[in-house]
N, C-alpha and C. Protein backbone atom coordinates (compact mmCIF):
# COMPACT_ATOMS: atom_id res chain seq x y z
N UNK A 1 -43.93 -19.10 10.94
CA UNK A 1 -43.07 -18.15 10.30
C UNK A 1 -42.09 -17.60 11.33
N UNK A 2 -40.95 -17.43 10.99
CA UNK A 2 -39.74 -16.83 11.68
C UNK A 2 -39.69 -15.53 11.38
N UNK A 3 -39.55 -14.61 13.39
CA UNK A 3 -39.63 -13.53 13.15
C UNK A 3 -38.20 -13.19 12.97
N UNK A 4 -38.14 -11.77 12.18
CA UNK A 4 -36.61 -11.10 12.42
C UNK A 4 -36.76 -10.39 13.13
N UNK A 5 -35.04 -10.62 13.95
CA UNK A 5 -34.90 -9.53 15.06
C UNK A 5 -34.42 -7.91 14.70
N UNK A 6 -33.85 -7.73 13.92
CA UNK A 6 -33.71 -6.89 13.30
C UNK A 6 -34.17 -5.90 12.27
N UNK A 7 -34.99 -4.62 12.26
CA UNK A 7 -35.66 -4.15 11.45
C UNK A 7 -34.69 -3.21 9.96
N UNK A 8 -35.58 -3.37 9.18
CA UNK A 8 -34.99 -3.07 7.52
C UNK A 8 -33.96 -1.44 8.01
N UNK A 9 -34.10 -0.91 8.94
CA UNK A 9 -33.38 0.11 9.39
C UNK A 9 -32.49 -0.09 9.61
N UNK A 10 -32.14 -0.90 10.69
CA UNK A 10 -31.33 -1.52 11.72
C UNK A 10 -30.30 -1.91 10.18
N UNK A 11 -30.85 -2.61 9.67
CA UNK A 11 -29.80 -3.38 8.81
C UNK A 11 -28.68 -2.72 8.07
N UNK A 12 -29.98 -1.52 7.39
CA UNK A 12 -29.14 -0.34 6.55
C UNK A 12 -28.07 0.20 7.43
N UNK A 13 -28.39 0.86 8.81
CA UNK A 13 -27.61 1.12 9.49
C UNK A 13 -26.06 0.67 9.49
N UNK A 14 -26.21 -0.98 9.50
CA UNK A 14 -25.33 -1.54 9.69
C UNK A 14 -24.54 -1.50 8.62
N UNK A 15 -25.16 -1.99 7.52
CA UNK A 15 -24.43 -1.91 6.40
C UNK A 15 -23.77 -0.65 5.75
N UNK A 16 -23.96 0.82 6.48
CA UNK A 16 -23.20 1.34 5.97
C UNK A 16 -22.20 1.77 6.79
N UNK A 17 -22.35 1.56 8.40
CA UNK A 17 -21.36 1.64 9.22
C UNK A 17 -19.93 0.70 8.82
N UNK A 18 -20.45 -0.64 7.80
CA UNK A 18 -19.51 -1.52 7.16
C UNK A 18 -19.11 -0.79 6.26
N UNK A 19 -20.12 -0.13 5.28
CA UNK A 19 -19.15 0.28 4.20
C UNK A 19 -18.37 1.16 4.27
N UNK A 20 -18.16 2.30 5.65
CA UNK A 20 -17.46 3.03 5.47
C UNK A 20 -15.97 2.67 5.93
N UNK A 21 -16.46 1.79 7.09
CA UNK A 21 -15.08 0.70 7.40
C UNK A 21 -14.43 0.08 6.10
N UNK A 22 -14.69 -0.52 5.64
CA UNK A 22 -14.25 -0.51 4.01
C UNK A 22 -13.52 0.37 3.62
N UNK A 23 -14.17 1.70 3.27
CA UNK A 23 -13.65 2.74 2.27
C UNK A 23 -12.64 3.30 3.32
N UNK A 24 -12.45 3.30 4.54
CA UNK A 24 -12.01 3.88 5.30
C UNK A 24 -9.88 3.26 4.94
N UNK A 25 -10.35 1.91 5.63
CA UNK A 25 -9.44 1.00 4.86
C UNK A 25 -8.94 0.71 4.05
N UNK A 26 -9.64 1.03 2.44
CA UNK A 26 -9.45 0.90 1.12
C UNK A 26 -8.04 2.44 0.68
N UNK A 27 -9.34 3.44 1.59
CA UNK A 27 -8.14 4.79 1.10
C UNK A 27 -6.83 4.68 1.72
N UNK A 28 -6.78 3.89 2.89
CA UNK A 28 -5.13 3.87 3.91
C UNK A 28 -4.73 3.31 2.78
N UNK A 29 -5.03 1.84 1.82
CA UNK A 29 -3.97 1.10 1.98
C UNK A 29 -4.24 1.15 -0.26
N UNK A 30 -4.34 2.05 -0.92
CA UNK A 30 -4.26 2.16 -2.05
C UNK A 30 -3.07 2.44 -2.33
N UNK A 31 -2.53 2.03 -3.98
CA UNK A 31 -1.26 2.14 -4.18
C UNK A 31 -1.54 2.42 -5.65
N UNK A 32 -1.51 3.55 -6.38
CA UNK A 32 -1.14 4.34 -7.54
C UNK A 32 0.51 3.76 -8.26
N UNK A 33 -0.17 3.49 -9.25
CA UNK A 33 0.14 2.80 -10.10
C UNK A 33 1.39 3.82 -11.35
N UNK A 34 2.25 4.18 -11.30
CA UNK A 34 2.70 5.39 -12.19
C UNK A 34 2.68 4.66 -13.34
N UNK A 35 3.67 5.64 -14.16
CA UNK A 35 3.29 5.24 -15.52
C UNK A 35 4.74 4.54 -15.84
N UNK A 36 5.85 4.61 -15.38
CA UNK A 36 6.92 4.60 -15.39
C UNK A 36 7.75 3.73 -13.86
N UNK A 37 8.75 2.91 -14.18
CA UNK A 37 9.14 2.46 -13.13
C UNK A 37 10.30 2.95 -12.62
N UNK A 38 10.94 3.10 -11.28
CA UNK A 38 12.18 3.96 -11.47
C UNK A 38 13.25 3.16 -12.43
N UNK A 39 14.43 3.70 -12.78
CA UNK A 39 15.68 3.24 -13.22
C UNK A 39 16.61 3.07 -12.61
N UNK A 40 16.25 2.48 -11.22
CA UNK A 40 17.94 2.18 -10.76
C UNK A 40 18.45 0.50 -11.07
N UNK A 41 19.67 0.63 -10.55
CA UNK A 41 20.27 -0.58 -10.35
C UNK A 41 20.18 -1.50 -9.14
N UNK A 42 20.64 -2.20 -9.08
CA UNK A 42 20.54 -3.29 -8.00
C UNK A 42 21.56 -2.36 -6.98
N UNK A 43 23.08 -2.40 -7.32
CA UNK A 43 23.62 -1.42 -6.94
C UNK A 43 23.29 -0.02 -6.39
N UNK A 44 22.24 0.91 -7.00
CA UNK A 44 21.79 1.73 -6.54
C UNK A 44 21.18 1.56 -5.51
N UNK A 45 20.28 0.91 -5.54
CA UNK A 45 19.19 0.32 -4.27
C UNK A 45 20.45 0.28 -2.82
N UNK A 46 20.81 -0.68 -3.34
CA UNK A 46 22.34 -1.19 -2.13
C UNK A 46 22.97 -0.01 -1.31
N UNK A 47 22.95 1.48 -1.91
CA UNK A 47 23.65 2.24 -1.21
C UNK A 47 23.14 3.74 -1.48
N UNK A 48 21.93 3.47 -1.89
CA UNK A 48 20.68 4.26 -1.54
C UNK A 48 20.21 4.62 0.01
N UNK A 49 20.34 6.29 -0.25
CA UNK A 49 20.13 6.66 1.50
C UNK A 49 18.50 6.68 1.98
N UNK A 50 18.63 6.32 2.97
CA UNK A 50 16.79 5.87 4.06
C UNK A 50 15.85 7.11 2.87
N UNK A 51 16.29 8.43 3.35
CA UNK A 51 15.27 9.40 2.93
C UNK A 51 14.71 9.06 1.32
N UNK A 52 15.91 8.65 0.19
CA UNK A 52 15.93 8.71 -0.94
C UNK A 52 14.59 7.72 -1.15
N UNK A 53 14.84 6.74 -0.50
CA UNK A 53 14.19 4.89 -0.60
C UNK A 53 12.68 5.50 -0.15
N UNK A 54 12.70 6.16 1.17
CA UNK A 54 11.14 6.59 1.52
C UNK A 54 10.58 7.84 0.32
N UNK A 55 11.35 8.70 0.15
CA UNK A 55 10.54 9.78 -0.90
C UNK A 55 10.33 8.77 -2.09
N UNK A 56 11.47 7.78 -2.67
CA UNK A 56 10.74 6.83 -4.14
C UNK A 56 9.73 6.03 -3.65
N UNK A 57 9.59 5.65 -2.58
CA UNK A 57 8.40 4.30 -2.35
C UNK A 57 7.03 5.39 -1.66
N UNK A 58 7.15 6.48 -0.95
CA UNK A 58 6.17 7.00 -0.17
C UNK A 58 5.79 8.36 -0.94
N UNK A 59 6.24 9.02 -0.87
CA UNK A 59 6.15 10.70 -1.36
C UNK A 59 5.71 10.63 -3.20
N UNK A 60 7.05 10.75 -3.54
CA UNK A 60 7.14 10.88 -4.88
C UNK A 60 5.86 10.08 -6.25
N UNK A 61 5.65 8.93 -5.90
CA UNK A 61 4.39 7.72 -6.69
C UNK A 61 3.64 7.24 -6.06
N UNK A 62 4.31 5.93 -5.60
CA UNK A 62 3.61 5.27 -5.19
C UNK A 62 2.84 4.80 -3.58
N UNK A 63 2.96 5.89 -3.40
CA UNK A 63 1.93 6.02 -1.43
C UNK A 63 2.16 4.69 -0.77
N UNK A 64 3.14 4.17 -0.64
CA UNK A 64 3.93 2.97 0.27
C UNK A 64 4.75 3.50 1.16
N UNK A 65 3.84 3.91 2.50
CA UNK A 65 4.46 4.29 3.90
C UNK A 65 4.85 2.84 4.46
N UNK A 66 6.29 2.52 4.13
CA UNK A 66 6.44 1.45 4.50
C UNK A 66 7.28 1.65 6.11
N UNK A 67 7.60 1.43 7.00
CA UNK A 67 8.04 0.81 8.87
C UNK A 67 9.21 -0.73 8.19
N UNK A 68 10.45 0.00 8.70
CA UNK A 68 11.50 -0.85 9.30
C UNK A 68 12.61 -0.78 8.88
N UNK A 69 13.33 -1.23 8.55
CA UNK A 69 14.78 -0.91 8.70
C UNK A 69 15.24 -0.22 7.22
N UNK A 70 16.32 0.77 6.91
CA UNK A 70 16.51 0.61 6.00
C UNK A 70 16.82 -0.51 4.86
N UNK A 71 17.06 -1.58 5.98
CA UNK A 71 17.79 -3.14 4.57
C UNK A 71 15.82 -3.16 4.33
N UNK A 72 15.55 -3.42 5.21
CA UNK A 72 13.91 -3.92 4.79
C UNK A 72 13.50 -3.11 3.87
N UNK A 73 13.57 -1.57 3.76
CA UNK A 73 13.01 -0.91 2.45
C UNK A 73 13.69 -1.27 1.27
N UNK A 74 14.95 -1.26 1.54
CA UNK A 74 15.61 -1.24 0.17
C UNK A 74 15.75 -3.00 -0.67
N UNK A 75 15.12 -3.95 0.20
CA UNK A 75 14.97 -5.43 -0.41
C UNK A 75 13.71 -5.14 -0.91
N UNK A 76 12.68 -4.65 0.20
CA UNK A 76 11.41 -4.37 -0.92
C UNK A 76 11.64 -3.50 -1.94
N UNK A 77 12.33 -2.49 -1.89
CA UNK A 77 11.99 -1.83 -3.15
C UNK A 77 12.92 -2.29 -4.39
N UNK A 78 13.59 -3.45 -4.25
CA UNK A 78 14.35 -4.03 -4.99
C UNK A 78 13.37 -5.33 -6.02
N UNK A 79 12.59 -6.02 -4.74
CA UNK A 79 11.92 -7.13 -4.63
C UNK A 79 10.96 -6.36 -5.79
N UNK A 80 10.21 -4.74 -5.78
CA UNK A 80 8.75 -4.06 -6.48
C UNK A 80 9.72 -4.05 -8.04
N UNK A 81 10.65 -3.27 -8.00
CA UNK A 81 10.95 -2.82 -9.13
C UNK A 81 11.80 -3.32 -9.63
N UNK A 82 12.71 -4.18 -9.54
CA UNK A 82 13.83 -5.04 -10.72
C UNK A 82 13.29 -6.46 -10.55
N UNK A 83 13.48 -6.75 -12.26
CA UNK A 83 12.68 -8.12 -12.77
C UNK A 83 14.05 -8.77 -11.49
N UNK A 84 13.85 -10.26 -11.87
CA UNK A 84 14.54 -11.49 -11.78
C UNK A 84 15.78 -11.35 -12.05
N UNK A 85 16.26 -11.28 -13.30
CA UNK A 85 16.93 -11.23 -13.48
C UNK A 85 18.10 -10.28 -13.32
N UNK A 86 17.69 -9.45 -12.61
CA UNK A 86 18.33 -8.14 -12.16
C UNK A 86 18.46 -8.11 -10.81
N UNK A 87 18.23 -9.23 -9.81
CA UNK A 87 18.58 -9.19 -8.59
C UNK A 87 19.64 -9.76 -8.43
C-alpha cells in the first residue's frame, strides 16, 4: 500500500489557500452586465474625450479599468458596444 505524504489537513489547507486565490481573482476581473447599452455612434466614440471613454467603460457600469492609449479605449469600446454593422 502507498503511503500519502500529505495529511487530510494539509490538503484542506491547501485547497482553500486556492480558493481564495480564485475568489481573489474572480472579484478583480468581474464585469456587470447593465441592462442597457450606451447609445453612441461610431462618430461619437471617434472624438470622445479619455475621461468620458474611462467613466463609460470603468466608473459608470461596467468595472473595465482598462491601461493604454486613448485610440486603444475608444476601438475597444467601439469593438464592446456597436454591432458590425455599425463600425
Amino acid at each position: 500500500m502507498r503511503k500519502c505524504k500529505s495529511t487530510v489537513k494539509e490538503v484542506q489547507k491547501q485547497d482553500e489557500e486556492v480558493m481564495a486565490v480564485i475568489e481573489s481573482c474572480y472579484s478583480l476581473a468581474t464585469f456587470e452586465m447593465p441592462l442597457h447599452c450606451p447609445r453612441y455612434k461610431k462618430a461619437d466614440y471617434e472624438k470622445m474625450e479619455e475621461w468620458k471613454v474611462d467613466v463609460l467603460l470603468r466608473e459608470r457600469e461596467y468595472g473595465l479599468n482598462l491601461k493604454g492609449s486613448l485610440e486603444e479605449k475608444r476601438k475597444f469600446a467601439m469593438g464592446t458596444f456597436l454591432w458590425p454593422d455599425q463600425l
